[in-house]
PDB file of N, CA and C in Angstrom:
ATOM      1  N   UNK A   1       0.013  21.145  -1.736  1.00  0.00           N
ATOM      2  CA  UNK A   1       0.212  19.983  -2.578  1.00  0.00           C
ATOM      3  C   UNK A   1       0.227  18.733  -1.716  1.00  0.00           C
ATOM      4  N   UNK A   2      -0.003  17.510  -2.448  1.00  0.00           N
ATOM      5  CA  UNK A   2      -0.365  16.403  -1.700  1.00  0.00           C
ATOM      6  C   UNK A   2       0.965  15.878  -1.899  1.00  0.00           C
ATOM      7  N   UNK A   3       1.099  14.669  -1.347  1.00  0.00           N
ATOM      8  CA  UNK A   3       2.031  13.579  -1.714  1.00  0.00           C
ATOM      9  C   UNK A   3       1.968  12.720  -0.705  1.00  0.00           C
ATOM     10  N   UNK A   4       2.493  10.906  -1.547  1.00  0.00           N
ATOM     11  CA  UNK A   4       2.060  10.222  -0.611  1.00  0.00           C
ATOM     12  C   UNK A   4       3.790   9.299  -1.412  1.00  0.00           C
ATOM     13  N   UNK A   5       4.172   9.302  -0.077  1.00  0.00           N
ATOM     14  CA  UNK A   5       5.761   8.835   0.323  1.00  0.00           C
ATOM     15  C   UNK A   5       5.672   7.420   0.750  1.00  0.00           C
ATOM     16  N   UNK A   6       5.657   6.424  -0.242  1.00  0.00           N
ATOM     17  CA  UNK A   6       6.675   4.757   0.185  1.00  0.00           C
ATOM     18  C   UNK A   6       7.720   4.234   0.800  1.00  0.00           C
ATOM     19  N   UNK A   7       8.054   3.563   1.862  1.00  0.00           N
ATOM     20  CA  UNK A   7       8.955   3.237   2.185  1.00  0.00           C
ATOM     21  C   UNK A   7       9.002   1.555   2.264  1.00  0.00           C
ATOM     22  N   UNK A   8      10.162   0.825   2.671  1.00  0.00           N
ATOM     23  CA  UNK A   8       9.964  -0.256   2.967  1.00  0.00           C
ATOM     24  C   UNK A   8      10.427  -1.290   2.196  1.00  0.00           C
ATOM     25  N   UNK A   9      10.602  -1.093   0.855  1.00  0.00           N
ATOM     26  CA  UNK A   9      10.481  -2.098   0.170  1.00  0.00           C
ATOM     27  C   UNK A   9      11.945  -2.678   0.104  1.00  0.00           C
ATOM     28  N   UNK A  10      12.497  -3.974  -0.682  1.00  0.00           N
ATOM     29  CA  UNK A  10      13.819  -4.571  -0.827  1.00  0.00           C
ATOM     30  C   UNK A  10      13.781  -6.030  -1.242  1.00  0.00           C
ATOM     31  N   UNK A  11      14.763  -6.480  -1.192  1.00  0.00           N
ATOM     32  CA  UNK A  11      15.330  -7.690  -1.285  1.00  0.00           C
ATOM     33  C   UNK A  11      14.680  -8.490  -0.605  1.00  0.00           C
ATOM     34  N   UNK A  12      13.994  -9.674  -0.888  1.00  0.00           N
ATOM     35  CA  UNK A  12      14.150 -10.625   0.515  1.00  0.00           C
ATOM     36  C   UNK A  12      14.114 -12.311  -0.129  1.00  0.00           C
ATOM     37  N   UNK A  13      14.441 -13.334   0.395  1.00  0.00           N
ATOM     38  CA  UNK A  13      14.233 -14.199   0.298  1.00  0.00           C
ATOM     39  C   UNK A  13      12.733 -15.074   0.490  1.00  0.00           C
ATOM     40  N   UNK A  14      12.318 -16.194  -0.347  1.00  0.00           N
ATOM     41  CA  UNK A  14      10.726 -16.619   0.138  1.00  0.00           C
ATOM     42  C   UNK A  14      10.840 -16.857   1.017  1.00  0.00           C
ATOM     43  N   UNK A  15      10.009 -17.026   2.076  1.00  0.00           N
ATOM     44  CA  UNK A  15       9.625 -17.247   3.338  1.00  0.00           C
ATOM     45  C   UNK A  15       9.467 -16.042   3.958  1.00  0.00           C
ATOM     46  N   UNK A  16      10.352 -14.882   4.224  1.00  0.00           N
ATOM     47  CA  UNK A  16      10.472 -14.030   4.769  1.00  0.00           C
ATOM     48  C   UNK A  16       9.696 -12.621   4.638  1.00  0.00           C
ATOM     49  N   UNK A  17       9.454 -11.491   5.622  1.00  0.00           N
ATOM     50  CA  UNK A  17       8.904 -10.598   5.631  1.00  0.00           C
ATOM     51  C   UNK A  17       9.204  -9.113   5.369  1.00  0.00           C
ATOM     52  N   UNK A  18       7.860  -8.253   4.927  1.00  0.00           N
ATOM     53  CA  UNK A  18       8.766  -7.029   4.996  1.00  0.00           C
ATOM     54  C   UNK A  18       7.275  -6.230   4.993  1.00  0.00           C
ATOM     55  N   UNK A  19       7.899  -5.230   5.869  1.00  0.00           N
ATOM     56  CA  UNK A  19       6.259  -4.480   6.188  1.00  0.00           C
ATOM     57  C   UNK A  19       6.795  -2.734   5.345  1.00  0.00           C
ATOM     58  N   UNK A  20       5.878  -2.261   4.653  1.00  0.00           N
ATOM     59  CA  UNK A  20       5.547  -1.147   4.060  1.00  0.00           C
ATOM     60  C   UNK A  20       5.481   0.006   4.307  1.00  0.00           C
ATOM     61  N   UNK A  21       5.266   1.606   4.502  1.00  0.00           N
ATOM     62  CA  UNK A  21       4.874   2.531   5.405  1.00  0.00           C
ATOM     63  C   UNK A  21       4.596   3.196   4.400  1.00  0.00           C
ATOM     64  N   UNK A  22       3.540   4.043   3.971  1.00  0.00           N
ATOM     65  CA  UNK A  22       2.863   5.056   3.053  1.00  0.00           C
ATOM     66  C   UNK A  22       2.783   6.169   4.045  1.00  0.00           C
ATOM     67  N   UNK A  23       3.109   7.835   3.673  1.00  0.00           N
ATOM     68  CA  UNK A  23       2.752   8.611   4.454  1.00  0.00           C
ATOM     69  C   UNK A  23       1.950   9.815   3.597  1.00  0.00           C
ATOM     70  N   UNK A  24       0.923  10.148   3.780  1.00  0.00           N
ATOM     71  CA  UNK A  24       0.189  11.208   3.043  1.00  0.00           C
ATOM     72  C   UNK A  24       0.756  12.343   3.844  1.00  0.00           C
ATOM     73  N   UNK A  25       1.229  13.344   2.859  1.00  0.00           N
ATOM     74  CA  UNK A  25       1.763  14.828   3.335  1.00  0.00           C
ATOM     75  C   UNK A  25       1.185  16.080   2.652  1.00  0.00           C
ATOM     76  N   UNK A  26       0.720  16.982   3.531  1.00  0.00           N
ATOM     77  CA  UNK A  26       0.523  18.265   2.670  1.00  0.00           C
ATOM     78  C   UNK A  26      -0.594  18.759   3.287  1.00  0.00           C
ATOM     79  N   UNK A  27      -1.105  19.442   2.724  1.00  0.00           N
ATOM     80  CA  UNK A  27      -2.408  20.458   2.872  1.00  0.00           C
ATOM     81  C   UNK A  27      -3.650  19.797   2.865  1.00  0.00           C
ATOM     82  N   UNK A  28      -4.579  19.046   3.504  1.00  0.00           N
ATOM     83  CA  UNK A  28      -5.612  18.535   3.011  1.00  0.00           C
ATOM     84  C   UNK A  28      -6.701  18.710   4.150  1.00  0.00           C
ATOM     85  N   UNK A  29      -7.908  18.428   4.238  1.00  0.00           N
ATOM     86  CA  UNK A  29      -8.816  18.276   5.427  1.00  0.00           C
ATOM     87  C   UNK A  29      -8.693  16.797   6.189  1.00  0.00           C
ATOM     88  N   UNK A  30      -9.227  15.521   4.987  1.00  0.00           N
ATOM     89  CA  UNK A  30      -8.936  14.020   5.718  1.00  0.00           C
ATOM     90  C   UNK A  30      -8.964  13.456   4.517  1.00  0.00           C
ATOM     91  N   UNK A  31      -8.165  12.476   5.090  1.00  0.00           N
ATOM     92  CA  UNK A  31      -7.569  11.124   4.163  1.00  0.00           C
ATOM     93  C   UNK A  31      -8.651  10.047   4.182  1.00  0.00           C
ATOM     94  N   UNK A  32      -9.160   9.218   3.326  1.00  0.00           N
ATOM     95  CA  UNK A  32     -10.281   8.661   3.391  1.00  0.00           C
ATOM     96  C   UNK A  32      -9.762   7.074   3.083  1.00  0.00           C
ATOM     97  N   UNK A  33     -10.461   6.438   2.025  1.00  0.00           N
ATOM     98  CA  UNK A  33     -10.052   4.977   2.242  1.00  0.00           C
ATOM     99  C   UNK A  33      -8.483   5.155   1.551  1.00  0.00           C
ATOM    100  N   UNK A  34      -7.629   4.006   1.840  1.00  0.00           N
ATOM    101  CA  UNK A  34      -6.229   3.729   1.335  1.00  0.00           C
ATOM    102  C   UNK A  34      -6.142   2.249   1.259  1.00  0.00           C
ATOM    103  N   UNK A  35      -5.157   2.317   0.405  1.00  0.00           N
ATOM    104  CA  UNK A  35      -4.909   1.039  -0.608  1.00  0.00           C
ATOM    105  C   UNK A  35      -3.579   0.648  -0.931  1.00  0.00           C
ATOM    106  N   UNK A  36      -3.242  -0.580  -1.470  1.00  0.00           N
ATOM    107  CA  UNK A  36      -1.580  -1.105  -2.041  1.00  0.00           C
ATOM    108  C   UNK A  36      -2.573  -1.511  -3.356  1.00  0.00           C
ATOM    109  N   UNK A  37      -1.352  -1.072  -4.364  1.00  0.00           N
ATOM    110  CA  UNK A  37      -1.712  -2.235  -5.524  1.00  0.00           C
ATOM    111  C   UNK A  37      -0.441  -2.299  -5.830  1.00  0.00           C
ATOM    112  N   UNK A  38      -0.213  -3.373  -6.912  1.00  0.00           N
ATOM    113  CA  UNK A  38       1.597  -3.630  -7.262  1.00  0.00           C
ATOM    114  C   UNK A  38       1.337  -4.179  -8.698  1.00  0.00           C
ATOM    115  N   UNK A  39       2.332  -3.707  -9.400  1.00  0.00           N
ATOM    116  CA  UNK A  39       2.320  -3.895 -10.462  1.00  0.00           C
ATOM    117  C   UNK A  39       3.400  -4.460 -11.106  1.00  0.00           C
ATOM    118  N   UNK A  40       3.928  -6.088 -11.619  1.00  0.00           N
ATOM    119  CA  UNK A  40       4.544  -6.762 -11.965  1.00  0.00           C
ATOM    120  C   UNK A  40       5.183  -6.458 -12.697  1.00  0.00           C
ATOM    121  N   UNK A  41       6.368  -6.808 -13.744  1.00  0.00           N
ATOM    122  CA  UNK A  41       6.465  -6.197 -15.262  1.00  0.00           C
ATOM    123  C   UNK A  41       5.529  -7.055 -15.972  1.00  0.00           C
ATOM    124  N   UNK A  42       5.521  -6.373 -17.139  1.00  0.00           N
ATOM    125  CA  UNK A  42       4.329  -7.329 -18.239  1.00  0.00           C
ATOM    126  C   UNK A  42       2.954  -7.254 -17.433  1.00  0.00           C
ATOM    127  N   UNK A  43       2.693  -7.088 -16.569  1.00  0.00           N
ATOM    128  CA  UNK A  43       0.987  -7.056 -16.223  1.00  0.00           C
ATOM    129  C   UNK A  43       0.243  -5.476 -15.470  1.00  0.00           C
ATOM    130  N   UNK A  44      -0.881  -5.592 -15.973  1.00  0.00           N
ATOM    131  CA  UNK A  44      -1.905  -4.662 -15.091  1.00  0.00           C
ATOM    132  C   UNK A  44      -1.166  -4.399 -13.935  1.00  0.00           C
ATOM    133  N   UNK A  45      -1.528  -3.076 -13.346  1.00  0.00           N
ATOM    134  CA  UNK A  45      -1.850  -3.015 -11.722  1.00  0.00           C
ATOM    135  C   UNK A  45      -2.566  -3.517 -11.143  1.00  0.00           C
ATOM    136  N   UNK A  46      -2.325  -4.110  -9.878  1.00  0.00           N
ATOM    137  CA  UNK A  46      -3.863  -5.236  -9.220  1.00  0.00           C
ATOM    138  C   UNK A  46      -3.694  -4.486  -7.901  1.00  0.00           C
ATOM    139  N   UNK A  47      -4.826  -5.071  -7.393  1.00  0.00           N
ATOM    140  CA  UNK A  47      -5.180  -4.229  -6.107  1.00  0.00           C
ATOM    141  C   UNK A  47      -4.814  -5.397  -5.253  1.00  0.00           C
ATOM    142  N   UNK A  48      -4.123  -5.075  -4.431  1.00  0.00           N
ATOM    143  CA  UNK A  48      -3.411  -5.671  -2.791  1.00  0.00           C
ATOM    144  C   UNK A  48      -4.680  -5.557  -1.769  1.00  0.00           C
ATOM    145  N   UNK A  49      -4.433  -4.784  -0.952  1.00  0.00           N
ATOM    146  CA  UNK A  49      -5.384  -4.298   0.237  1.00  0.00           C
ATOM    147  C   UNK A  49      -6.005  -2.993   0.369  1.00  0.00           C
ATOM    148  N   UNK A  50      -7.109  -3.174   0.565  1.00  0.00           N
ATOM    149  CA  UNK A  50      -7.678  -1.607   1.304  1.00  0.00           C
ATOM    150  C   UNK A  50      -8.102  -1.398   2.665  1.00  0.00           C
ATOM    151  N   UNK A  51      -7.893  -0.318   2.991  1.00  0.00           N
ATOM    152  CA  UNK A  51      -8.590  -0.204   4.073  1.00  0.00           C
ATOM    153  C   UNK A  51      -9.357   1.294   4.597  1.00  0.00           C
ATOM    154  N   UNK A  52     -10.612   1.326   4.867  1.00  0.00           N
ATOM    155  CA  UNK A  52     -11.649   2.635   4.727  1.00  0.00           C
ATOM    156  C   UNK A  52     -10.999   2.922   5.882  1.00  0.00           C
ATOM    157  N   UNK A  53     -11.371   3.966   6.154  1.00  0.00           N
ATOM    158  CA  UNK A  53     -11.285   5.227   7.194  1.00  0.00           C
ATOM    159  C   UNK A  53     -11.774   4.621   8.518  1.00  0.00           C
ATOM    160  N   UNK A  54     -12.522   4.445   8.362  1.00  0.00           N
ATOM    161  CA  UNK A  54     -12.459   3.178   9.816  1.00  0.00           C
ATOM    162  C   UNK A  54     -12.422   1.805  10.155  1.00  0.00           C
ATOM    163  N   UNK A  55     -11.460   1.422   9.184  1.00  0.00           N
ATOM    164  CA  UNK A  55     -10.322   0.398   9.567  1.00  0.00           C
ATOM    165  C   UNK A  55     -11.166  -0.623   9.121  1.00  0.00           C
ATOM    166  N   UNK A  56     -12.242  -0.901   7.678  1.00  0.00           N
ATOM    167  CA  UNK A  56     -12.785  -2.085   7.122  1.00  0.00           C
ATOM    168  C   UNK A  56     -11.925  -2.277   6.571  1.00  0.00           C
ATOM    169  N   UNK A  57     -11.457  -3.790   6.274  1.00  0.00           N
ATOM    170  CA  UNK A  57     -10.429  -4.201   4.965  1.00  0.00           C
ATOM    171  C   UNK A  57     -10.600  -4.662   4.253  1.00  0.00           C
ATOM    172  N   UNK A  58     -10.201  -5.061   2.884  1.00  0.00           N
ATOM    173  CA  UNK A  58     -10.530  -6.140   1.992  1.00  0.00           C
ATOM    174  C   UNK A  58      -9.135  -6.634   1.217  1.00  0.00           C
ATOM    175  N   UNK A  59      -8.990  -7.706   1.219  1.00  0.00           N
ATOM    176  CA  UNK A  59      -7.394  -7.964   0.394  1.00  0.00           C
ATOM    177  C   UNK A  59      -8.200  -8.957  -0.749  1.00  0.00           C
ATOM    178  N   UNK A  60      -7.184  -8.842  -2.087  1.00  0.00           N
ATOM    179  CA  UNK A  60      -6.364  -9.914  -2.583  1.00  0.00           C
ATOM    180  C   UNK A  60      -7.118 -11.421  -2.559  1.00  0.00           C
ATOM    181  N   UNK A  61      -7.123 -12.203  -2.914  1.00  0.00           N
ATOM    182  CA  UNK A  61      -6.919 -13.957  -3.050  1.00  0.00           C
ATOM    183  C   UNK A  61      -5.766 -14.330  -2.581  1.00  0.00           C
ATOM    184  N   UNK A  62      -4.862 -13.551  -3.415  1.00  0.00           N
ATOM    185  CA  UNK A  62      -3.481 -14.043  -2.893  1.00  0.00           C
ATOM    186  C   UNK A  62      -2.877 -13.527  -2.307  1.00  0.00           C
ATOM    187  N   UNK A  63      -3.546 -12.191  -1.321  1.00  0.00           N
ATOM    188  CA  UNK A  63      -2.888 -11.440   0.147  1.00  0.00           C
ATOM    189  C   UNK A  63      -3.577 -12.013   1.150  1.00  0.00           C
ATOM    190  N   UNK A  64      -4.835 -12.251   0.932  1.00  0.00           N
ATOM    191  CA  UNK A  64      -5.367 -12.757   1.890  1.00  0.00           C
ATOM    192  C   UNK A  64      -4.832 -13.952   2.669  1.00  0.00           C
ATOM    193  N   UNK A  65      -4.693 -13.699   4.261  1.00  0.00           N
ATOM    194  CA  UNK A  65      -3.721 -14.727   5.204  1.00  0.00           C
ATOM    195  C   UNK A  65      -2.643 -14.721   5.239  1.00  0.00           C
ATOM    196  N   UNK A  66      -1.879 -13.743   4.367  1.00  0.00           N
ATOM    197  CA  UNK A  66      -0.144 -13.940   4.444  1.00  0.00           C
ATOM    198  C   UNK A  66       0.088 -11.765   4.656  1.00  0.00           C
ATOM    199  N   UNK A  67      -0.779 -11.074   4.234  1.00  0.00           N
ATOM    200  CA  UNK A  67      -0.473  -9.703   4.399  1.00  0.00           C
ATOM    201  C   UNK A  67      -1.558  -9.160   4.875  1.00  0.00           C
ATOM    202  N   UNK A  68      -1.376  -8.131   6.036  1.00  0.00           N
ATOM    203  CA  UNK A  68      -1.937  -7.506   6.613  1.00  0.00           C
ATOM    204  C   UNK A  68      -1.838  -6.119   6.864  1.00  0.00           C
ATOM    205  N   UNK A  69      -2.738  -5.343   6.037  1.00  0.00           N
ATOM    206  CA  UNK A  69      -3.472  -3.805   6.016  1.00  0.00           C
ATOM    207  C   UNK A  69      -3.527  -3.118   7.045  1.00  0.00           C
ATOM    208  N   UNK A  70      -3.084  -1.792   7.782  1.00  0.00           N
ATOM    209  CA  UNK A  70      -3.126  -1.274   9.327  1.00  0.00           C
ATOM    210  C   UNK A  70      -3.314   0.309   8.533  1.00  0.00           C
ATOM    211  N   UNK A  71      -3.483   1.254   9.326  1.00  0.00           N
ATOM    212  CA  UNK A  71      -3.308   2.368   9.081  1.00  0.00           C
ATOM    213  C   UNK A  71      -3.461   3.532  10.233  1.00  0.00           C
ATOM    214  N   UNK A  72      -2.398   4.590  10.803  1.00  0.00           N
ATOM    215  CA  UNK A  72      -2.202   5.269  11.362  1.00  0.00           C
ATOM    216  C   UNK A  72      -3.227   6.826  11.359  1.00  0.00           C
ATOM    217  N   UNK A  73      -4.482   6.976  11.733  1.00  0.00           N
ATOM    218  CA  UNK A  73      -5.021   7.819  11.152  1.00  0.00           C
ATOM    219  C   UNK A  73      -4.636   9.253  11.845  1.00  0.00           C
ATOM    220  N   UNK A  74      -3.733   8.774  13.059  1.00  0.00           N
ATOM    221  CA  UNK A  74      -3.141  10.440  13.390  1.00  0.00           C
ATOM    222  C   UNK A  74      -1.659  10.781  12.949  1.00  0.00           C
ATOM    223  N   UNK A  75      -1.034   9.938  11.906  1.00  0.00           N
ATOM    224  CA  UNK A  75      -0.237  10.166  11.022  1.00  0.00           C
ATOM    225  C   UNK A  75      -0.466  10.354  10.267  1.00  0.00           C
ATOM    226  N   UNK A  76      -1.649  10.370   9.410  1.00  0.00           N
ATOM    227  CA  UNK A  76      -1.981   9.788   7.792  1.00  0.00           C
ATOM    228  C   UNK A  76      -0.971   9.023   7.091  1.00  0.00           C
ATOM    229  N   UNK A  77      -1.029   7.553   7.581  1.00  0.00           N
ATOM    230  CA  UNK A  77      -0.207   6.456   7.126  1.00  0.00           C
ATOM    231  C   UNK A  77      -1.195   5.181   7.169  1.00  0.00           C
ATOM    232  N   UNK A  78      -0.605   4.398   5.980  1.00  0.00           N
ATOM    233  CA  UNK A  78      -0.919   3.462   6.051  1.00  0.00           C
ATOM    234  C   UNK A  78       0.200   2.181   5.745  1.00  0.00           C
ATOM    235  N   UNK A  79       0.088   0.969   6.508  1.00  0.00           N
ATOM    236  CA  UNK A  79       0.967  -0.074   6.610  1.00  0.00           C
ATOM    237  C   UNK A  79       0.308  -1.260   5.525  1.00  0.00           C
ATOM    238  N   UNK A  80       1.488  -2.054   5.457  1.00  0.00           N
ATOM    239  CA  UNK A  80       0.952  -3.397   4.691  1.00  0.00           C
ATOM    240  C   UNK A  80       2.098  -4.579   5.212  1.00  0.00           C
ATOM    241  N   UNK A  81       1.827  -5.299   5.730  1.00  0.00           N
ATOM    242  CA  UNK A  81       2.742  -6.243   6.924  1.00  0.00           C
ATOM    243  C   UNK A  81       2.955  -7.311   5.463  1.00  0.00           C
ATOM    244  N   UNK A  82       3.571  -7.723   4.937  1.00  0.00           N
ATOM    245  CA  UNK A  82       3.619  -8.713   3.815  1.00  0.00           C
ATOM    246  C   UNK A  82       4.361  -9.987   4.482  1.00  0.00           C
ATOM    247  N   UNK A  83       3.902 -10.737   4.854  1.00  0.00           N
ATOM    248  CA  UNK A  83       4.675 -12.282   5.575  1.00  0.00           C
ATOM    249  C   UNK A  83       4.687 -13.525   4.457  1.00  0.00           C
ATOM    250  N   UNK A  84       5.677 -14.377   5.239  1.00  0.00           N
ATOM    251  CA  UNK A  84       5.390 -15.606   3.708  1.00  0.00           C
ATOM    252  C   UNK A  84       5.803 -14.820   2.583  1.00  0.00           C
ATOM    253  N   UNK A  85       6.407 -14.557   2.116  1.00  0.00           N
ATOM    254  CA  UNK A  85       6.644 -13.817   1.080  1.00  0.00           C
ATOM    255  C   UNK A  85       7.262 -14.940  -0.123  1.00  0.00           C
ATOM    256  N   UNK A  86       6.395 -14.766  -1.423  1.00  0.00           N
ATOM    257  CA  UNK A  86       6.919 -15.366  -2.527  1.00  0.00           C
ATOM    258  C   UNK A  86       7.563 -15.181  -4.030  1.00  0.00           C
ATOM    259  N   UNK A  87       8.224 -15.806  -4.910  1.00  0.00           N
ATOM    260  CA  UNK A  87       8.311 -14.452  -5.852  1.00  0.00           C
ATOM    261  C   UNK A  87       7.700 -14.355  -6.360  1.00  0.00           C
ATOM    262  N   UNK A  88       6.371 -14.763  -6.654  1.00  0.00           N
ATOM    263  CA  UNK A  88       5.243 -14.205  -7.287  1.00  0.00           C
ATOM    264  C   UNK A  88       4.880 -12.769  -6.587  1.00  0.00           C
ATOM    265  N   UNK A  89       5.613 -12.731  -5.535  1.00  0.00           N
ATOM    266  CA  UNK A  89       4.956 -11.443  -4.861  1.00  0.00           C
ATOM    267  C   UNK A  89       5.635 -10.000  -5.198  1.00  0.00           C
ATOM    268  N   UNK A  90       6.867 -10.865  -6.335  1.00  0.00           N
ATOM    269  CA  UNK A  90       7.841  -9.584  -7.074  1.00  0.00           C
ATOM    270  C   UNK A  90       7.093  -8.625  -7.648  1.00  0.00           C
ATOM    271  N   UNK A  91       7.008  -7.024  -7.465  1.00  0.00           N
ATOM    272  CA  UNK A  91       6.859  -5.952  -7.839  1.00  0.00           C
ATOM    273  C   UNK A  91       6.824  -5.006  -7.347  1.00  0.00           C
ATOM    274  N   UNK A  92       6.321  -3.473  -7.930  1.00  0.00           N
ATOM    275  CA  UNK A  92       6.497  -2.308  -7.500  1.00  0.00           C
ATOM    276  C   UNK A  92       5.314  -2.302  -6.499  1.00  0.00           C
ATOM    277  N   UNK A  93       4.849  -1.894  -5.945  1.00  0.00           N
ATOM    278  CA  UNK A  93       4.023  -1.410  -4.796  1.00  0.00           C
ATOM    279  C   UNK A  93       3.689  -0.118  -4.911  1.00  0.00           C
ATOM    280  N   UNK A  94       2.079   0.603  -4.972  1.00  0.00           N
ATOM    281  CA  UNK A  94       1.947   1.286  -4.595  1.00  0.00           C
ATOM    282  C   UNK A  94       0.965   1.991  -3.928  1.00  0.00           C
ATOM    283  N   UNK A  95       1.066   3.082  -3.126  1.00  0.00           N
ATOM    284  CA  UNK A  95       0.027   3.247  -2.463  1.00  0.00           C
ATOM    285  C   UNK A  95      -0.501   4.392  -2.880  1.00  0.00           C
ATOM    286  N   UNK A  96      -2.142   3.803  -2.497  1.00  0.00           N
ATOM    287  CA  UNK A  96      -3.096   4.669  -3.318  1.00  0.00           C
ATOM    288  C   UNK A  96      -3.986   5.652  -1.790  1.00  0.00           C
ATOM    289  N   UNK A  97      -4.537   6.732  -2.387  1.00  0.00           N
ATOM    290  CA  UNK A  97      -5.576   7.492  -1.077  1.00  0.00           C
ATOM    291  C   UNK A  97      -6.267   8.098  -1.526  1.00  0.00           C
ATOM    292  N   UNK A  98      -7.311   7.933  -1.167  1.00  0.00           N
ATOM    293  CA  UNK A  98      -8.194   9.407  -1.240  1.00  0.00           C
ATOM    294  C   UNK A  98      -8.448  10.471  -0.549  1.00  0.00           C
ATOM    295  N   UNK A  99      -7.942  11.435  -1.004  1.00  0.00           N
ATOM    296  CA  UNK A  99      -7.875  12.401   0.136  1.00  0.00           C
ATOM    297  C   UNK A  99      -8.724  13.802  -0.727  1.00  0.00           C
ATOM    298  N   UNK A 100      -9.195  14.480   0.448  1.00  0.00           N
ATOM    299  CA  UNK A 100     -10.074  15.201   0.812  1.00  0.00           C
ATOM    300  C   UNK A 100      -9.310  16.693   0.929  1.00  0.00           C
ATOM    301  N   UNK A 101      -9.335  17.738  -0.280  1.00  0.00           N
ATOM    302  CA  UNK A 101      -8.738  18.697   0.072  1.00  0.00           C
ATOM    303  C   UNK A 101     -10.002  20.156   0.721  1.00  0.00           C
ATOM    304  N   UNK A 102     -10.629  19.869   0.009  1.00  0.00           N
ATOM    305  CA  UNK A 102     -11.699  20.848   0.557  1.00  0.00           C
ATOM    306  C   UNK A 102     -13.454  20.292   0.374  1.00  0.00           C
ATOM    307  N   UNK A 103     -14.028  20.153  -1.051  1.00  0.00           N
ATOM    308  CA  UNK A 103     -15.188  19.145  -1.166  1.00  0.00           C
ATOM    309  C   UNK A 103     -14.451  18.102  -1.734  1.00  0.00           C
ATOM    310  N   UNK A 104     -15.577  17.068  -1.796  1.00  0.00           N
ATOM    311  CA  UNK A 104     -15.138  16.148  -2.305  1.00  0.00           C
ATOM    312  C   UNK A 104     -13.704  15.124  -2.225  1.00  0.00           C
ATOM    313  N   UNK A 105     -13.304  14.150  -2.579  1.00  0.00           N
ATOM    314  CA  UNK A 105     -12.148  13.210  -2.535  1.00  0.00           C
ATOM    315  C   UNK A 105     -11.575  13.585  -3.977  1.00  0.00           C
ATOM    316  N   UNK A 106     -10.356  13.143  -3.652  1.00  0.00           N
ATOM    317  CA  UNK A 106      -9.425  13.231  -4.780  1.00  0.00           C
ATOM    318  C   UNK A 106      -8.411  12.233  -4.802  1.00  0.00           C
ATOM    319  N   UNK A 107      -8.359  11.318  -6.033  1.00  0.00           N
ATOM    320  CA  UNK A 107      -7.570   9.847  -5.892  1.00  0.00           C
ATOM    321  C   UNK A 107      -6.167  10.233  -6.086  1.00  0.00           C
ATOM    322  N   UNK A 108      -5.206   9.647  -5.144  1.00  0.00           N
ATOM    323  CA  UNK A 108      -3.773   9.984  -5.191  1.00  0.00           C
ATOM    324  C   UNK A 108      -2.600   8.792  -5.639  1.00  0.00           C
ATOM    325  N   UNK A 109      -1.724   8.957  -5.683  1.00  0.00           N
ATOM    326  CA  UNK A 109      -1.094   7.630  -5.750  1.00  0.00           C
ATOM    327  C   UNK A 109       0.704   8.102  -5.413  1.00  0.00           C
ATOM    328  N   UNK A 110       1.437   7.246  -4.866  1.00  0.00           N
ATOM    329  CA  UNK A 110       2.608   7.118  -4.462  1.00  0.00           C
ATOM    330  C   UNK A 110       3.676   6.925  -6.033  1.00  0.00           C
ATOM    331  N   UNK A 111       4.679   7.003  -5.697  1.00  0.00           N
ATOM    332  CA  UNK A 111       5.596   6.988  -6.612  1.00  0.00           C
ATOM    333  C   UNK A 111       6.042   5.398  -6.440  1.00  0.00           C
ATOM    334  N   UNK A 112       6.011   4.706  -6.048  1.00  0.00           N
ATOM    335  CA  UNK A 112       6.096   3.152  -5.845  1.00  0.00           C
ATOM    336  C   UNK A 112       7.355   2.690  -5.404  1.00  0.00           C
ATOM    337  N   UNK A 113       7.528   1.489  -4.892  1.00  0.00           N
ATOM    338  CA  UNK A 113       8.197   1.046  -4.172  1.00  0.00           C
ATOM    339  C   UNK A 113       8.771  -0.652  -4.467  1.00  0.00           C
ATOM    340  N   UNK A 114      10.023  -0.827  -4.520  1.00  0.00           N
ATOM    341  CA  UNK A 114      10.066  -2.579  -5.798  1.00  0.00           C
ATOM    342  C   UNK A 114      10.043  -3.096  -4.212  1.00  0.00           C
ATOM    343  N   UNK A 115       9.875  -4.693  -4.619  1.00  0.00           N
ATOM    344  CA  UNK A 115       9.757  -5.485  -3.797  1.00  0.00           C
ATOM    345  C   UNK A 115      10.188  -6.812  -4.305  1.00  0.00           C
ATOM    346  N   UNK A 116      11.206  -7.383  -4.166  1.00  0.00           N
ATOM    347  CA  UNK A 116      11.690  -8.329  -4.875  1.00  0.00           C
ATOM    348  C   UNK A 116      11.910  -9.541  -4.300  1.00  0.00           C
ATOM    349  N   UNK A 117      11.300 -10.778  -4.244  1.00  0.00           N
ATOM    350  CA  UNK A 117      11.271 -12.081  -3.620  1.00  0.00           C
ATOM    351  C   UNK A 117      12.209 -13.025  -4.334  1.00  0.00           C
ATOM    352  N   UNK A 118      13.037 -13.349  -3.889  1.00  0.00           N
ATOM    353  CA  UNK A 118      14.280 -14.382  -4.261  1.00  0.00           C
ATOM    354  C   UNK A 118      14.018 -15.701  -4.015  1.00  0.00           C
ATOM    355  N   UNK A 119      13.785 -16.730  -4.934  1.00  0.00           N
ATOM    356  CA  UNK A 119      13.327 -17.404  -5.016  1.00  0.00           C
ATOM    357  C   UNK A 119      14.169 -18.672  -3.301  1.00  0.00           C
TER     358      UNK A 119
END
């Protein structure tokens, strides 16, 4: 069985930072691209950052320049450095993977993580 474990998240005031840790666990061959999305109350899930298997990224409008995407590929982890932090940036967090159990990918997702910016 797969699972992919959040950590990181809390309290913080604007201005301030807080970095993320996703860990994919279990039985699989390889972990392929990984992702944050966060989901507000009242709105969609939106997509944060990704980053492929060999470390291309793409963020956000509004991650872009203030959060930064990393990922550990001999852990199967992936990071999300969140700086500047605002409360628009209030919500759950979660991380997404594709992982590879035998053919093919298979889309996963984390149990999520709040993140709460104090004005």
């Amino acid at each position: 069985q797969v699972q992919l474990v959040e950590s990181g998240g809390g309290l913080v005031q604007a201005g301030e930072s807080l970095r993320l840790s996703c860990v994919a666990s279990g039985s699989f061959f390889r972990v392929h691209g990984m992702a944050w999305y966060r989901q507000a109350p009242g709105k969609q899930r939106e997509l944060v950052a990704g980053i492929s298997s060999v470390g291309v990224t793409n963020y956000a409008d509004s991650a872009r320049g203030r959060f930064t995407i990393s990922r550990d590929n001999t852990k199967n982890t992936v990071f999300l450095q969140m700086n500047r932090l605002r409360p628009e940036d209030t919500a759950v967090y979660y991380c997404n993977a594709v992982i590879q159990r035998d053919r093919g990918g298979e889309n996963y997702w984390g149990q999520g993580t709040q993140v709460t910016v104090s004005p």
